[in-house]
Protein backbone atom coordinates (compact mmCIF):
# COMPACT_ATOMS: atom_id res chain seq x y z
CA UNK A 1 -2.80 8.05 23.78
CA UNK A 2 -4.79 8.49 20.45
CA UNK A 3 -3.35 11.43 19.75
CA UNK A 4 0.50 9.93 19.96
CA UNK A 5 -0.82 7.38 17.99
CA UNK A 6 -2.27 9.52 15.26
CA UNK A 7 1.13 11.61 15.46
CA UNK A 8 3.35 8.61 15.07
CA UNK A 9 1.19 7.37 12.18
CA UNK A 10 1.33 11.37 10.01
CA UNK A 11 5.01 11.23 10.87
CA UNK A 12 5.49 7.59 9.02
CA UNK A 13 3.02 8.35 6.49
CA UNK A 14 5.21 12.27 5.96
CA UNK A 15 8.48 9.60 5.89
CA UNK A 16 7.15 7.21 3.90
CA UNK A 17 6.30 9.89 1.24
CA UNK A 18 9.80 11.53 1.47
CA UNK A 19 11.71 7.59 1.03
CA UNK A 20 9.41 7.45 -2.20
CA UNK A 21 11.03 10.59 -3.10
CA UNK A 22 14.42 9.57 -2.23
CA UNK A 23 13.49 6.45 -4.72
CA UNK A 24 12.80 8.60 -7.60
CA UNK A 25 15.72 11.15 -7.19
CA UNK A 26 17.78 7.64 -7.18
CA UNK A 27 15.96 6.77 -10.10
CA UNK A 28 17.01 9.76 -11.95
CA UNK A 29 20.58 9.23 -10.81
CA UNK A 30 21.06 5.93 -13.14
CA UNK A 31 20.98 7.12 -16.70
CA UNK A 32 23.46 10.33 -15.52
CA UNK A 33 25.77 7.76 -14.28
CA UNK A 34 25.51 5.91 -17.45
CA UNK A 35 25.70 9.34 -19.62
CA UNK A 36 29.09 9.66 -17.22
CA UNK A 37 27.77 13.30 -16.90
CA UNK A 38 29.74 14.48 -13.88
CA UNK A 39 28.04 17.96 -13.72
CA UNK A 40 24.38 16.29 -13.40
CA UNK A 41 25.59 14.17 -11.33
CA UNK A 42 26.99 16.31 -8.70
CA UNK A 43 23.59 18.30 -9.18
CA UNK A 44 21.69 14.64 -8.72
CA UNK A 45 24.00 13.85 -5.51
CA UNK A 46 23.06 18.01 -3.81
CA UNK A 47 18.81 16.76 -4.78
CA UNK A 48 19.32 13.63 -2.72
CA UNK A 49 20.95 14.91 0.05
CA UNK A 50 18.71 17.39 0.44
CA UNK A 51 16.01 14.73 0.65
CA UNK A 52 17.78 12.57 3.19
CA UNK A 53 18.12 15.88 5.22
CA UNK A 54 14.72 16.33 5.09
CA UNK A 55 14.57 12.41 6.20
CA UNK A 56 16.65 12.80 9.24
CA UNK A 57 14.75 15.59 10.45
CA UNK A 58 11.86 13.47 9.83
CA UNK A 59 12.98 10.36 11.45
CA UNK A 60 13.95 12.39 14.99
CA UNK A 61 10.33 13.20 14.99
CA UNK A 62 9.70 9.58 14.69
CA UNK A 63 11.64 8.82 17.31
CA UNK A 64 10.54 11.47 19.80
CA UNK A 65 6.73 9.99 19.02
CA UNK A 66 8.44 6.96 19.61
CA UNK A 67 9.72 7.87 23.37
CA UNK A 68 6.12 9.45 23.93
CA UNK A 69 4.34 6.52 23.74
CA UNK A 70 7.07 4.76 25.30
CA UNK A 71 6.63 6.79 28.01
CA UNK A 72 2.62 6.44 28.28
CA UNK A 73 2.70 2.71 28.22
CA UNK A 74 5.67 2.42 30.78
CA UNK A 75 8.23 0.47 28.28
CA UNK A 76 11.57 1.47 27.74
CA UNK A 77 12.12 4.27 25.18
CA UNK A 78 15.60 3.27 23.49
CA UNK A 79 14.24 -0.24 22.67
CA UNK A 80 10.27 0.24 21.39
CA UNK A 81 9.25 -0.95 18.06
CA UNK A 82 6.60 0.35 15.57
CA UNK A 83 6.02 -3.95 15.18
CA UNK A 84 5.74 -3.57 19.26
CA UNK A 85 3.24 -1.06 19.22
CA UNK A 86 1.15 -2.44 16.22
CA UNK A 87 1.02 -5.50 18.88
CA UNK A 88 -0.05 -3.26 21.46
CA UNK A 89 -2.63 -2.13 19.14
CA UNK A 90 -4.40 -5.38 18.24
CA UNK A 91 -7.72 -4.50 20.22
CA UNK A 92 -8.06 -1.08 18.49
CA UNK A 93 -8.14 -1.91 14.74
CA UNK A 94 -8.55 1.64 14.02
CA UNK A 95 -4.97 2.27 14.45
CA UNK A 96 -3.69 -0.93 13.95
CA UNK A 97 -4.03 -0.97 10.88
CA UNK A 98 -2.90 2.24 9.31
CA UNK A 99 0.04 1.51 11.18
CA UNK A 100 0.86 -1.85 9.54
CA UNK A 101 -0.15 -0.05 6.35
CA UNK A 102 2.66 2.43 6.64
CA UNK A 103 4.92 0.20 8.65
CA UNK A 104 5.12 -2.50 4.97
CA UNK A 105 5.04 0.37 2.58
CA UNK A 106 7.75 1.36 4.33
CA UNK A 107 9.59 -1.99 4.63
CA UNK A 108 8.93 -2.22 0.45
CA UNK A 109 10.26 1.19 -0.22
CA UNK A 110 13.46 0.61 1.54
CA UNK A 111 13.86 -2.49 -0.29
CA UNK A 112 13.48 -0.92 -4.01
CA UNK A 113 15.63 1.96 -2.46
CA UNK A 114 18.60 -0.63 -1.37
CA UNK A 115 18.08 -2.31 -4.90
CA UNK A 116 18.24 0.71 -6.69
CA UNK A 117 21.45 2.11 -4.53
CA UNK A 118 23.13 -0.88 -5.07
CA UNK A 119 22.38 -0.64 -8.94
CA UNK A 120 24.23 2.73 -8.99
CA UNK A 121 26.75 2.04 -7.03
CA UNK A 122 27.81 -1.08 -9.71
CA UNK A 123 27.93 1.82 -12.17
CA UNK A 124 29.71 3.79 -10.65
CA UNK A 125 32.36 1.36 -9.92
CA UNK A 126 32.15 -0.19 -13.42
CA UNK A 127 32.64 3.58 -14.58
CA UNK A 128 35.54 3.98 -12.48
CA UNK A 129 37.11 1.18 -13.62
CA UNK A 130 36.78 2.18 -17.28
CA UNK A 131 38.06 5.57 -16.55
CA UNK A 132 41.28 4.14 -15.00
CA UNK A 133 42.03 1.68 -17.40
CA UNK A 134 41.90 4.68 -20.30
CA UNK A 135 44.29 6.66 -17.81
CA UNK A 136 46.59 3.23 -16.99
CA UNK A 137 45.87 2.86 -20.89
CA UNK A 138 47.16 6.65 -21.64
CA UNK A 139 49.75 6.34 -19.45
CA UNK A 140 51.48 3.35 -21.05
CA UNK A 141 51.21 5.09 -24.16
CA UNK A 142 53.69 7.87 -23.01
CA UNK A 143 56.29 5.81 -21.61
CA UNK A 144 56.48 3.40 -24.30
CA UNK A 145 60.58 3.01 -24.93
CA UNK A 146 61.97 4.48 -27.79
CA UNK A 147 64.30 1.61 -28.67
CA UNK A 148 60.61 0.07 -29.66
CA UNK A 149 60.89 1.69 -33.75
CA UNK A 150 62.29 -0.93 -35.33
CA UNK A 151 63.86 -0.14 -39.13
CA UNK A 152 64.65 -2.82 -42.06
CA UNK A 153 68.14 -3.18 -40.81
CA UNK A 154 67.56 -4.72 -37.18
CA UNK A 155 65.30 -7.73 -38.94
CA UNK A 156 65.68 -11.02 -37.29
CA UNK A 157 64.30 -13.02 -39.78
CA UNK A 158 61.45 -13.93 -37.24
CA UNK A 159 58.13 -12.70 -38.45
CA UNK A 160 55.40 -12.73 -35.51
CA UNK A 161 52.40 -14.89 -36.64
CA UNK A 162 54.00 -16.66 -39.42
CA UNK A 163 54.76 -20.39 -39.37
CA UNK A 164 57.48 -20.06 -42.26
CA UNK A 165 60.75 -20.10 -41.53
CA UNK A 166 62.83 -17.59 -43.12
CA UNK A 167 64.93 -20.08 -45.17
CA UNK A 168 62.73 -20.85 -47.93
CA UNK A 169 63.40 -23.47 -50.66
CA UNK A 170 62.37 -23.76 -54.32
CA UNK A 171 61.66 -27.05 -55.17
């Protein structure tokens, strides 16, 4: 049983490190998107995904050190918890707590992860909003109507702006 524990606890500390990684790379990401640099951002976008590859892989390790010590201790596989097994661990200290070390660095880096995603993802939609008003605005540009050139013949005697009429007295 040690041994699954030890396992499950270089497999969260190997996961941990590569969500800190993901962090950074997302870190990166935010003055690209504000540069509106499409080519390093695709180039941003291929580093992260390779990280959350290497994350997936990762996590299925988790989860098969999961179903082990499932398995040992006679609980159901699809429903075990890291939280349940740090219980389970409350009379050996010794791995009890270098898994609730790992289990709330974890927990943290998620959050600054989600807070940082959601940053980007503002920018990006404020940046895609920007770039189609300039297209909506180039757009109207083109099919403005060409009855719109007005010469000094078709005056109306209305000027925009002005409060004067256009009879004007000497007095």
């Amino acid at each position: 049983m040690a041994s699954l524990i030890e396992n499950l606890i270089a497999t969260l500390e190997e996961e941990s490190s590569l969500y800190e990684e993901l962090r950074k790379e997302s870190l990166a990401k935010t003055p690209v998107i504000v540069a509106n640099d499409l080519q390093r951002l695709q180039e941003a976008n291929a580093r992260e995904q390779k990280v959350v590859d290497e994350i997936t892989s990762v996590s299925h390790r988790r989860n098969q050190a999961l179903e082990e010590i499932a398995t040992v201790l006679g609980k159901d596989a699809r429903t075990i918890t890291v939280s349940e097994i740090i219980h389970m661990m409350e009379k050996q200290p010794e791995f009890q707590h270098p898994l609730i070390a790992v289990r709330d660095k974890m927990l943290r880096q998620v959050e600054a992860l989600k807070q940082v995603s959601v940053h980007n993802q503002e920018l990006l939609r404020e940046s895609l909003e920007m770039t189609e008003y300039s297209i909506n605005l180039l757009q109207s540009v083109n099919q403005a109507p060409e009855t719109a050139n007005y010469n000094k013949g078709s005056y109306s005697g209305v000027t925009l702006g002005s409060n004067r009429s256009s009879f004007d007295t000497k007095q």
